[in-house]
Protein backbone atom coordinates (compact mmCIF):
# COMPACT_ATOMS: atom_id res chain seq x y z
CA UNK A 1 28.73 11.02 7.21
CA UNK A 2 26.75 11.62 4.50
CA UNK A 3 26.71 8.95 2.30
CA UNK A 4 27.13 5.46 3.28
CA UNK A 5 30.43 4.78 1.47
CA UNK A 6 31.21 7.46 3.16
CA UNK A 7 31.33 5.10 6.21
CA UNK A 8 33.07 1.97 4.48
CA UNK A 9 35.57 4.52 3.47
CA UNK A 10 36.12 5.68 6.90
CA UNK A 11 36.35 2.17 8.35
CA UNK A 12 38.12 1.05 5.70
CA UNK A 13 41.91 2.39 7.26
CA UNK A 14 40.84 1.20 10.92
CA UNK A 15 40.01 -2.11 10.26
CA UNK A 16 41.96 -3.31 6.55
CA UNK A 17 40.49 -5.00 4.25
CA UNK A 18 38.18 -6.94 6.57
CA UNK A 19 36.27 -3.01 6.47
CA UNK A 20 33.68 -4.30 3.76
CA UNK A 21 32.77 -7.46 5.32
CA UNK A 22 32.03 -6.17 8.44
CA UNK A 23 30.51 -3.22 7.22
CA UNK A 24 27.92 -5.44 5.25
CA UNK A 25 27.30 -7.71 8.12
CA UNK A 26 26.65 -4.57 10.97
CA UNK A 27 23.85 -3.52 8.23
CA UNK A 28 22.27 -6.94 7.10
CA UNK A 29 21.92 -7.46 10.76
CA UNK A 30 20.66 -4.01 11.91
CA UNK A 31 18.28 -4.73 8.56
CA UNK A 32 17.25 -8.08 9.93
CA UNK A 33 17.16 -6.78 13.79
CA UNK A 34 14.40 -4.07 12.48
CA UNK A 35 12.73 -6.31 10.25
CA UNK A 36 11.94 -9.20 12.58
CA UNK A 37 11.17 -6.64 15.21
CA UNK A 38 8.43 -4.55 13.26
CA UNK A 39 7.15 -8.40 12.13
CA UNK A 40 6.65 -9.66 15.81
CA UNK A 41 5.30 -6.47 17.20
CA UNK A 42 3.01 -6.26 13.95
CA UNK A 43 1.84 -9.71 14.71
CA UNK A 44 1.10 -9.34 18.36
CA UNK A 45 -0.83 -6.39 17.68
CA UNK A 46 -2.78 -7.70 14.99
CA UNK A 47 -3.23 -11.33 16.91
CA UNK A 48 -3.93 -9.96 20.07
CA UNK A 49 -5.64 -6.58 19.81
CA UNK A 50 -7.17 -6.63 16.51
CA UNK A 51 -8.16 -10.26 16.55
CA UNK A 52 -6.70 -10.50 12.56
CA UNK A 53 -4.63 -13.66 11.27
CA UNK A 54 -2.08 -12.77 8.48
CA UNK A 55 -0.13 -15.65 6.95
CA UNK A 56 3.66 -15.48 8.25
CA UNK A 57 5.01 -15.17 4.56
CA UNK A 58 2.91 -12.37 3.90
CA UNK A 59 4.01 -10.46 6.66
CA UNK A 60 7.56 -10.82 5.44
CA UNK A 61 6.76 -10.18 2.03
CA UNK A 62 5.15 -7.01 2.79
CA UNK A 63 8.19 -6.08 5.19
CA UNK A 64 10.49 -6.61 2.58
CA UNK A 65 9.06 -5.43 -1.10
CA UNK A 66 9.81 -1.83 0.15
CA UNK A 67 13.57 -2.34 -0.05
CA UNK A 68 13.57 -4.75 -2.80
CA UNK A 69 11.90 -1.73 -5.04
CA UNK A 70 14.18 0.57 -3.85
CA UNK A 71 17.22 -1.47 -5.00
CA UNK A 72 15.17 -2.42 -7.96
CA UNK A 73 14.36 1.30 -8.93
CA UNK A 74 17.76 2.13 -8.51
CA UNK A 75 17.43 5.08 -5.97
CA UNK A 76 19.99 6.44 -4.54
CA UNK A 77 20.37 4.36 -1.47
CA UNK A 78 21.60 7.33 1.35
CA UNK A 79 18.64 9.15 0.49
CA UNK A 80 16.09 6.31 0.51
CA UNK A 81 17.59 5.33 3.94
CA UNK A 82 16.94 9.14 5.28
CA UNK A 83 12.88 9.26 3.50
CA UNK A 84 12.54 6.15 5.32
CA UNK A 85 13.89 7.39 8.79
CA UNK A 86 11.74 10.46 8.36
CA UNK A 87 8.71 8.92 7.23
CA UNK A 88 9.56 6.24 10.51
CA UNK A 89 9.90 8.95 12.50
CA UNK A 90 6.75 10.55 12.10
CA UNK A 91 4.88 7.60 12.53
CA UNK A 92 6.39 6.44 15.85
CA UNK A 93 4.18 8.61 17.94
CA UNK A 94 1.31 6.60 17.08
CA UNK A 95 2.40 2.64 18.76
CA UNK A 96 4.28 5.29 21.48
CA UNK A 97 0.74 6.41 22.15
CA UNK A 98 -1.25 3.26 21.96
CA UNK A 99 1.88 1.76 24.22
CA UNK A 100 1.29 4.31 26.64
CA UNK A 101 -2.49 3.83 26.77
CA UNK A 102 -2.26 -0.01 27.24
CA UNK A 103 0.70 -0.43 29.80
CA UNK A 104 -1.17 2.38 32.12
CA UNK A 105 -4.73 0.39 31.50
CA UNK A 106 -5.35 -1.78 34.58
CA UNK A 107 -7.94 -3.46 32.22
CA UNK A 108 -5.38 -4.73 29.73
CA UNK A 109 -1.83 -5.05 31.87
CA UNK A 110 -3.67 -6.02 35.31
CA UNK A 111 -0.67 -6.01 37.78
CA UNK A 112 2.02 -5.52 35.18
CA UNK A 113 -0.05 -1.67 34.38
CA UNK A 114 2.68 1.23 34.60
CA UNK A 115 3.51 3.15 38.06
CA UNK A 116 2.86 6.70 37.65
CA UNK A 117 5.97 7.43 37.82
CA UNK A 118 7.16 4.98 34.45
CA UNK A 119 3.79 6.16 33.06
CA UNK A 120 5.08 10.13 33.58
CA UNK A 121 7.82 9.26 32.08
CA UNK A 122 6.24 7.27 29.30
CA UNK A 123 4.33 10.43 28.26
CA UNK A 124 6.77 12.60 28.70
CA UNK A 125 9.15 10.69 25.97
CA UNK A 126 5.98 10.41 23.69
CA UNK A 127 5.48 14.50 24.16
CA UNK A 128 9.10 14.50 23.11
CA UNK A 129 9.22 12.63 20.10
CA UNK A 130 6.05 14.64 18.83
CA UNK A 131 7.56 17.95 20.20
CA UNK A 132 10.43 16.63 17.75
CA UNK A 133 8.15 15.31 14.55
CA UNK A 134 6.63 19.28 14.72
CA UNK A 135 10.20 20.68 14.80
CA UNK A 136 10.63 18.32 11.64
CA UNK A 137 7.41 18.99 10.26
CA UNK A 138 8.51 23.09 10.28
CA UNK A 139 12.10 22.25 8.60
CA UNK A 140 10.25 20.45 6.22
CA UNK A 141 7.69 23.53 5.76
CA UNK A 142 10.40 25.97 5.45
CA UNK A 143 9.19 27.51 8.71
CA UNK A 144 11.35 29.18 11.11
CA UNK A 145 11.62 27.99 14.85
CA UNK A 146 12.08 31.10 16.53
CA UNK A 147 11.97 29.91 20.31
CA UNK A 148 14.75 27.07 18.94
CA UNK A 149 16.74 30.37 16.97
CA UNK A 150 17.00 28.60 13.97
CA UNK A 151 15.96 29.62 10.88
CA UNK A 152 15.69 27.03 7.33
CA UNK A 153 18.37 29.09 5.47
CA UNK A 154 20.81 28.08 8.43
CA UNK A 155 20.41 24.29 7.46
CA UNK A 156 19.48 24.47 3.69
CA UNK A 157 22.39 22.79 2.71
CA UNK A 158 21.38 19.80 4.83
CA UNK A 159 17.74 19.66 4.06
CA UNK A 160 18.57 20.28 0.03
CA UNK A 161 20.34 17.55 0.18
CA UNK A 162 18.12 15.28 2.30
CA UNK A 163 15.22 16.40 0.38
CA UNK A 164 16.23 17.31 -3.00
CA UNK A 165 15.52 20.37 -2.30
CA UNK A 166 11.60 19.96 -2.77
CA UNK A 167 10.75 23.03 0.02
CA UNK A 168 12.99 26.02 -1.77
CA UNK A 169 11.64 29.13 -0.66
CA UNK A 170 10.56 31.55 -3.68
CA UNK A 171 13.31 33.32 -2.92
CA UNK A 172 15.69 30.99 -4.17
């Protein structure tokens, strides 16, 4: 789907006129779930690691401004939502690498530290997701992936779209 109307509209035969209600609630909660997750992990890390006290409201408030200025701005909400997952994505290697560190760290887990087989694993993922931010990184670029066989022009549609088409070749 590419825009998120898109979805309602889909949902909208399947379940009536209840479509629009439930639609809002599955995203107000996915909003909230993501929200109050990135909070709490932000405030054990800064509590316990860092040592740094940051008022609860602020910590919210800072969570939050982001997609109060994009609604205020009046972007164009599909494409804010796909910036935000990209710029999410290639930040997510970083608390994947720190998480790795710590859980294997006998000095900071004690008994609870990682086997070497869920630490394996636990790098392997973060290689993964970093394997996956360079693939990104290229598409972004305009590169082509030759070991994947893909090429930008095969996509351009998609990243166009996606990205306003800031990365044209000179081509174009």
């Amino acid at each position: 789907m590419a825009e998120i109307e898109t979805a309602y509209r889909t949902l909208a035969p399947l379940l009536g006129l209840s479509a629009a209600s439930l639609f809002v609630v599955a995203l107000l909660a996915s909003g909230f779930s993501s929200s109050i997750v990135g909070v709490m992990a932000g405030q054990v890390i800064m509590q316990g690691f860092v040592s740094i006290r940051i008022p609860l409201w602020l910590r919210r408030l800072v969570v939050m401004v982001p997609s109060f200025a994009v609604v205020a701005a009046g972007m164009d909400v599909t494409h804010a939502l796909v910036l935000s997952q990209v710029v999410l994505s290639l930040v997510l290697p970083i608390p994947m690498v720190a998480l790795v560190r710590f859980t294997a760290s006998r000095d900071v887990m004690g008994e609870f530290a990682n086997t070497r087989l869920t630490n394996a694993l636990a790098v392997t993922a973060t290689a993964f997701v970093c394997l996956l931010n360079g693939i990104l990184l290229f598409a972004i670029a305009g590169l082509a992936i030759t070991f994947a066989r893909w090429a930008p022009e095969a996509d351009r549609n998609l990243t166009d779209h996606h990205f306003g088409g800031c990365h044209r070749s000179p081509s174009r």
